[in-house]
Protein backbone atom coordinates (compact mmCIF):
# COMPACT_ATOMS: atom_id res chain seq x y z
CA UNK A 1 -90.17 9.90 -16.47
CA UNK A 2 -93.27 9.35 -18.64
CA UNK A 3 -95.27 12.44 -20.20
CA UNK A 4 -97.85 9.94 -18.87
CA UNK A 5 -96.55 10.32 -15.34
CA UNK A 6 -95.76 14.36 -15.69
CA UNK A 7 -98.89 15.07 -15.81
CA UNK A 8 -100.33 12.63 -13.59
CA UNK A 9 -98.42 13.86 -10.71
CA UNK A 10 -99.43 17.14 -11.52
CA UNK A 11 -102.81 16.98 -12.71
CA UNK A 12 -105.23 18.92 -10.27
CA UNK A 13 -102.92 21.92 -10.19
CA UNK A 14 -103.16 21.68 -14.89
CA UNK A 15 -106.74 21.49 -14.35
CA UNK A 16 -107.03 24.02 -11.73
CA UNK A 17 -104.95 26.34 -13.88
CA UNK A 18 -106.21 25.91 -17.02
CA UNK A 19 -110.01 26.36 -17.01
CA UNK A 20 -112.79 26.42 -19.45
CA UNK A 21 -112.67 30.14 -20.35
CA UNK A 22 -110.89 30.12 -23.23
CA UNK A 23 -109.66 33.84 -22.86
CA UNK A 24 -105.89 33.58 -23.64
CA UNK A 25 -104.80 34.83 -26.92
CA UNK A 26 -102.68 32.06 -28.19
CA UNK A 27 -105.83 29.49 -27.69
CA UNK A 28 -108.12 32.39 -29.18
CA UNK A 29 -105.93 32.64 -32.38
CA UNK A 30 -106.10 28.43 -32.35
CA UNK A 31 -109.52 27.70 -32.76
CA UNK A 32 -109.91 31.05 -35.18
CA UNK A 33 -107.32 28.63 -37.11
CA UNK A 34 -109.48 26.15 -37.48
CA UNK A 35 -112.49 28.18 -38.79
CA UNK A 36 -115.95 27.05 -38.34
CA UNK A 37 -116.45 23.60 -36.80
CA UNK A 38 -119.35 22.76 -36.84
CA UNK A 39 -120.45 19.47 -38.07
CA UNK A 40 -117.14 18.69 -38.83
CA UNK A 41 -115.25 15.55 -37.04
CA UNK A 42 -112.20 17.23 -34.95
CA UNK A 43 -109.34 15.21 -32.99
CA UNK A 44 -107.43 16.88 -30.14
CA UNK A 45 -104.25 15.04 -29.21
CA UNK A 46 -102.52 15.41 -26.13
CA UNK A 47 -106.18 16.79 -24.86
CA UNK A 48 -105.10 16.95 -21.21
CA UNK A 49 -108.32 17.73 -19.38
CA UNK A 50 -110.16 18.44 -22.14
CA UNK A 51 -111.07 21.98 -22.47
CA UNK A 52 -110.24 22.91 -26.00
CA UNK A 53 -112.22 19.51 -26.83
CA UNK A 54 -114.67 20.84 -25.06
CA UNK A 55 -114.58 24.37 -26.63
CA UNK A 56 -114.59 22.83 -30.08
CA UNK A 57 -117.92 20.79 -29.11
CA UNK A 58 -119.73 23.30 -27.94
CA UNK A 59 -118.88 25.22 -31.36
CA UNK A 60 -120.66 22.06 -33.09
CA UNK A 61 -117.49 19.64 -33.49
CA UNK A 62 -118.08 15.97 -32.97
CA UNK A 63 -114.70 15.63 -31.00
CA UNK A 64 -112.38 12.98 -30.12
CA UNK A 65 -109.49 13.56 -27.32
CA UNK A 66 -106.50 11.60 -27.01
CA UNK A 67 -103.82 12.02 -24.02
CA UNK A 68 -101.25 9.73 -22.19
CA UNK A 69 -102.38 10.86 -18.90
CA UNK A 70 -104.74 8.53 -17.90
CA UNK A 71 -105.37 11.26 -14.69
CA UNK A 72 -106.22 14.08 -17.65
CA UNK A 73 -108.43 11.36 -19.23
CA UNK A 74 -110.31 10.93 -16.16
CA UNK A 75 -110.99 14.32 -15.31
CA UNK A 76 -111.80 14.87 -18.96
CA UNK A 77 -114.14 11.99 -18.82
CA UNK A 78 -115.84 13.29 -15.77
CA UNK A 79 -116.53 16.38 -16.98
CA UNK A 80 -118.07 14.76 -19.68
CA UNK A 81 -120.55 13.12 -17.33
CA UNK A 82 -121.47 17.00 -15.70
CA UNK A 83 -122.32 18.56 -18.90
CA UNK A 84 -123.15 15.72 -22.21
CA UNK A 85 -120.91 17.22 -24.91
CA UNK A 86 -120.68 14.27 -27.29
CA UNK A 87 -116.74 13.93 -26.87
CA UNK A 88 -115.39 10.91 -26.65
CA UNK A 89 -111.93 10.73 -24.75
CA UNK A 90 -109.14 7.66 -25.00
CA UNK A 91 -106.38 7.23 -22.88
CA UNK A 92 -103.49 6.67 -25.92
CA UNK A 93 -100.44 7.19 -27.07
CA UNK A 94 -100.75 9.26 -30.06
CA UNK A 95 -96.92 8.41 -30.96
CA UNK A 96 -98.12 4.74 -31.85
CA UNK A 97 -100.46 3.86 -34.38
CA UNK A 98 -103.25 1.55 -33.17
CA UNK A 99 -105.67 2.41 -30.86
CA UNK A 100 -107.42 5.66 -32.11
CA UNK A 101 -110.22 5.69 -34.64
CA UNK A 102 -108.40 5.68 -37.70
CA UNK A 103 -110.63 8.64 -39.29
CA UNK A 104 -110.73 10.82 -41.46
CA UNK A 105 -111.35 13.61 -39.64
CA UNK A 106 -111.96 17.22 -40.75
CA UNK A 107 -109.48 18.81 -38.66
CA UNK A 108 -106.21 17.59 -36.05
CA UNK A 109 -105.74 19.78 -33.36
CA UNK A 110 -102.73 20.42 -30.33
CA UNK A 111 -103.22 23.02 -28.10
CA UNK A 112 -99.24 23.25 -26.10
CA UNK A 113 -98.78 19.42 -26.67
CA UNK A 114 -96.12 18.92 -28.67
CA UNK A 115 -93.32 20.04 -26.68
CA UNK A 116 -94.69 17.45 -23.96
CA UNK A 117 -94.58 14.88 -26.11
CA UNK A 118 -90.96 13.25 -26.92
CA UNK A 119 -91.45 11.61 -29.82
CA UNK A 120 -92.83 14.65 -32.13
CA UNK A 121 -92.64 12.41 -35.25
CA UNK A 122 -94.76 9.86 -34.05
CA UNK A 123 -97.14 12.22 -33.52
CA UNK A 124 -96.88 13.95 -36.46
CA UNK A 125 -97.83 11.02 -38.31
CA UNK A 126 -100.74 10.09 -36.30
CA UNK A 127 -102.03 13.70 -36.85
CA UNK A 128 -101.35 13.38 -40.66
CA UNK A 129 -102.70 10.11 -40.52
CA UNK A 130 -105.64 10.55 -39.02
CA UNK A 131 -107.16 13.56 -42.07
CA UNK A 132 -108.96 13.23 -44.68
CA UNK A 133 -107.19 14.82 -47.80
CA UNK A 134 -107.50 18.54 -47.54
CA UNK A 135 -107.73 18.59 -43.64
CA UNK A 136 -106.40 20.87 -41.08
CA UNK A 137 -104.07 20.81 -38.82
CA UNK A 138 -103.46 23.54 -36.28
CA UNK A 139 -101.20 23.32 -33.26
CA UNK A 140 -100.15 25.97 -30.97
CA UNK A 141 -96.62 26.03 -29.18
CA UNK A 142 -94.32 27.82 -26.65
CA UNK A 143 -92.34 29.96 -30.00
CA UNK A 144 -89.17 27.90 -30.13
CA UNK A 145 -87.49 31.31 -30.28
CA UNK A 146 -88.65 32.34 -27.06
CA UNK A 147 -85.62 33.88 -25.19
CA UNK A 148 -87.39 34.23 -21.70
CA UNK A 149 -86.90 36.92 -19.33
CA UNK A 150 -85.86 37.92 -15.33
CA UNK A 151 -88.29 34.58 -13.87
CA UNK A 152 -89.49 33.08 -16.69
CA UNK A 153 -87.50 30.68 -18.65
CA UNK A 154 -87.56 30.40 -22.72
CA UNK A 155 -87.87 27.77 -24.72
CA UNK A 156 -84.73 26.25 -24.43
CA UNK A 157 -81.76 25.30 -22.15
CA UNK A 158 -78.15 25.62 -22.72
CA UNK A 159 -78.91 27.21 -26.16
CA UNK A 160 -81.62 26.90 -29.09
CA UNK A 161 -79.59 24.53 -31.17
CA UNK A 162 -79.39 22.23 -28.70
CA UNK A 163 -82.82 19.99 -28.64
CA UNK A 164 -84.07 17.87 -25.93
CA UNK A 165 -85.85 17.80 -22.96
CA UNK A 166 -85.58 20.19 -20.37
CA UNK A 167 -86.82 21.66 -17.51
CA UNK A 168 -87.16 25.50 -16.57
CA UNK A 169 -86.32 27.08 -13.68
CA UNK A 170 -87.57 30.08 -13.98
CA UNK A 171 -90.34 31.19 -10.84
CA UNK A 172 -92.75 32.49 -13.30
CA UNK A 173 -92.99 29.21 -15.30
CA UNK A 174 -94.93 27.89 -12.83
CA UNK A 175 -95.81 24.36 -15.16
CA UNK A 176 -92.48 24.06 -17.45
CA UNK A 177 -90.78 23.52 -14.03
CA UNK A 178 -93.04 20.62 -13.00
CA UNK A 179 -92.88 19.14 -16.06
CA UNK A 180 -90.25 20.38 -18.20
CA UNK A 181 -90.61 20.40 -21.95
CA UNK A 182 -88.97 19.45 -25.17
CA UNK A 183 -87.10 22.01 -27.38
CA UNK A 184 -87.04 21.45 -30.87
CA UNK A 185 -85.81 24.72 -33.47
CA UNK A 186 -88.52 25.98 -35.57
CA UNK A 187 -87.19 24.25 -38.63
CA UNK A 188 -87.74 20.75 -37.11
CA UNK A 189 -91.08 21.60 -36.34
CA UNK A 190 -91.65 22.93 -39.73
CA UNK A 191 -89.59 20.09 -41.46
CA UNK A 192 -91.68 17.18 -39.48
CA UNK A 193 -94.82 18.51 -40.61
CA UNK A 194 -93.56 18.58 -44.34
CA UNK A 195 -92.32 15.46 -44.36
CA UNK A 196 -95.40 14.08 -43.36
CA UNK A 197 -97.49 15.38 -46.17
CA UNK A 198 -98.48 18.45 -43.69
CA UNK A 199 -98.16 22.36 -46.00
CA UNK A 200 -98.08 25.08 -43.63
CA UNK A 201 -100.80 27.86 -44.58
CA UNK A 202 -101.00 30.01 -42.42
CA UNK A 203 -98.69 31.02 -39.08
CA UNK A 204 -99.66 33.48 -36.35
CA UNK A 205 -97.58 34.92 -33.03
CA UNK A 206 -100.37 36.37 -31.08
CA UNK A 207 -98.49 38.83 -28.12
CA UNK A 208 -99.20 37.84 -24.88
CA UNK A 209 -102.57 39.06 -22.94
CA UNK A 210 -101.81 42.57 -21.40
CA UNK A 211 -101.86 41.53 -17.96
CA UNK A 212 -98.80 38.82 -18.61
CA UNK A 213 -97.02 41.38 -20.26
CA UNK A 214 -97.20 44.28 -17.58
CA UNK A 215 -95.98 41.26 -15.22
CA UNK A 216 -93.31 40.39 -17.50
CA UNK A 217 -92.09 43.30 -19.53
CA UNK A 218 -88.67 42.18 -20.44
CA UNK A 219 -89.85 38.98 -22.15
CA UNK A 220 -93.07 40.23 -23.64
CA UNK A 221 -90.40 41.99 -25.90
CA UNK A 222 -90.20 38.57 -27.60
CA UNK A 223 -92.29 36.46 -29.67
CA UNK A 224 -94.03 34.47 -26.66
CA UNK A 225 -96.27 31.73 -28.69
CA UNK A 226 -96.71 30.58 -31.85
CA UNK A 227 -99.94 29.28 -33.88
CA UNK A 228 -99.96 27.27 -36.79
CA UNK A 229 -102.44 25.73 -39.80
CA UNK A 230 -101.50 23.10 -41.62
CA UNK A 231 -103.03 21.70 -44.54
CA UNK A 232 -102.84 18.16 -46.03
C-alpha cells in the first residue's frame, strides 16, 4: 500500500485528530526552529491537512504544501477556501523531482512526515533542492530511539537496527497502527541529510505534554520526539 492510500483511507479520523491548535510540544519546538517567518517563502512537505502550513501563514509565511494524499490535499484545499491564507497546496510526490515550484525557498519544513514516506532520500533531495543557499530545514520525527511502553509501541519492530516499514500494535498508538511507519536509526537520518548538502544546527527532544505522560508513565521515561534544524 501507497502512503498515498494510508492516509486516504484514514483521512477524516488525521484531520479530526490533529487540529489547528498547535499546542503539542514537539510542533511548538518546530516552528520555534524555524524562527521568524514572516515574509519569508516556506515549503511543507508531506503537509497532510495542512495545519502547520497553515500555522506558518498566519505567522506571515507565503507557504506552499505538498502531500501524496490527494484526500489531505483536498481537505487542505478546502480549508483554504473557509479562511484565505495565501497557501497554495499540490497533490505531489515529493520523492520525484518535477512537479513542485522549483524555489528557492527560505525555509523546508516536515512536521511527522518522514517516517510516512518510504523513500526518505528522495525526499531529502527535494527538500535540499528546493533552498536557497543558507536555508532551513527543520523536520520533526517519532525519536528513532523511542523504546515504547505497556500500549504504545516505539519506533521500531523486531529491533532498532532493523529498518523498514512497520506497523504498531500498540492500543495507545492509535495512528501508527492504521498506517504504520518507517524506521530508520538516527544515523541514517542524520547521514541522508549530510549527504545532501543538509548541516545539522541545532537538535531538540522536547518531553511529551504532561497529560501524555501521566497516561503513559513508563514510556515518557524515554526520549518521545525529536526536532531538528538543518542548514544548507
Amino acid at each position: 500500500m501507497t502512503g498515498a492510500a494510508r492516509y486516504d483511507e484514514i483521512a477524516d479520523f488525521y484531520e479530526a485528530g490533529w487540529t489547528d491548535a498547535i499546542e503539542d510540544p514537539a510542533s511548538l519546538r518546530l516552528l520555534d526552529l524555524l524562527g521568524p517567518v514572516e515574509g519569508r517563502r516556506v515549503l511543507e512537505i508531506a503537509c497532510g491537512h495542512g495545519r502547520i502550513s497553515r500555522a506558518l501563514a498566519r505567522r506571515g509565511a507565503e507557504v506552499l504544501g505538498a502531500d501524496i494524499s490527494a484526500v489531505l490535499i483536498g481537505k487542505a484545499r478546502a480549508a483554504e477556501r473557509d479562511e484565505p491564507l495565501g497557501i497554495r497546496y499540490e497533490h505531489a510526490d515529493v520523492t520525484r523531482p518535477g512537479p513542485l515550484d522549483p524555489g528557492p525557498f527560505d525555509a523546508v519544513v516536515c512536521s511527522f512526515g518522514l517516517s510516512d514516506i518510504d523513500d526518505l532520500d528522495g525526499a531529502v533531495a527535494t527538500a535540499a533542492g528546493a533552498l536557497r543557499p543558507g536555508g532551513v530545514f527543520a523536520c520533526s520525527i517519532l525519536h528513532p530511539c523511542f523504546p515504547g511502553g505497556r500500549g504504545v509501541s516505539g519506533s521500531w519492530g523486531e529491533r532498532y537496527h532493523a529498518e523498514g516499514w512497520w506497523r504498531a500494535d500498540g492500543e495507545l498508538s492509535a495512528l501508527r497502527r492504521q498506517v504504520g511507519a518507517n524506521h530508520r536509526t538516527l544515523s541514517t537520518y542524520l547521514n541522508t541529510f549530510r549527504r545532501h548538502g543538509l548541516w545539522l544546527d541545532e537538535l531538540a527532544e522536547p518531553e511529551p505534554a504532561a497529560g501524555w505522560a501521566e497516561r503513559r508513565p513508563d514510556a515518557a521515561r524515554f526520549p518521545v520526539f525529536l526536532v531538528m534544524r538543518c542548514v544548507k
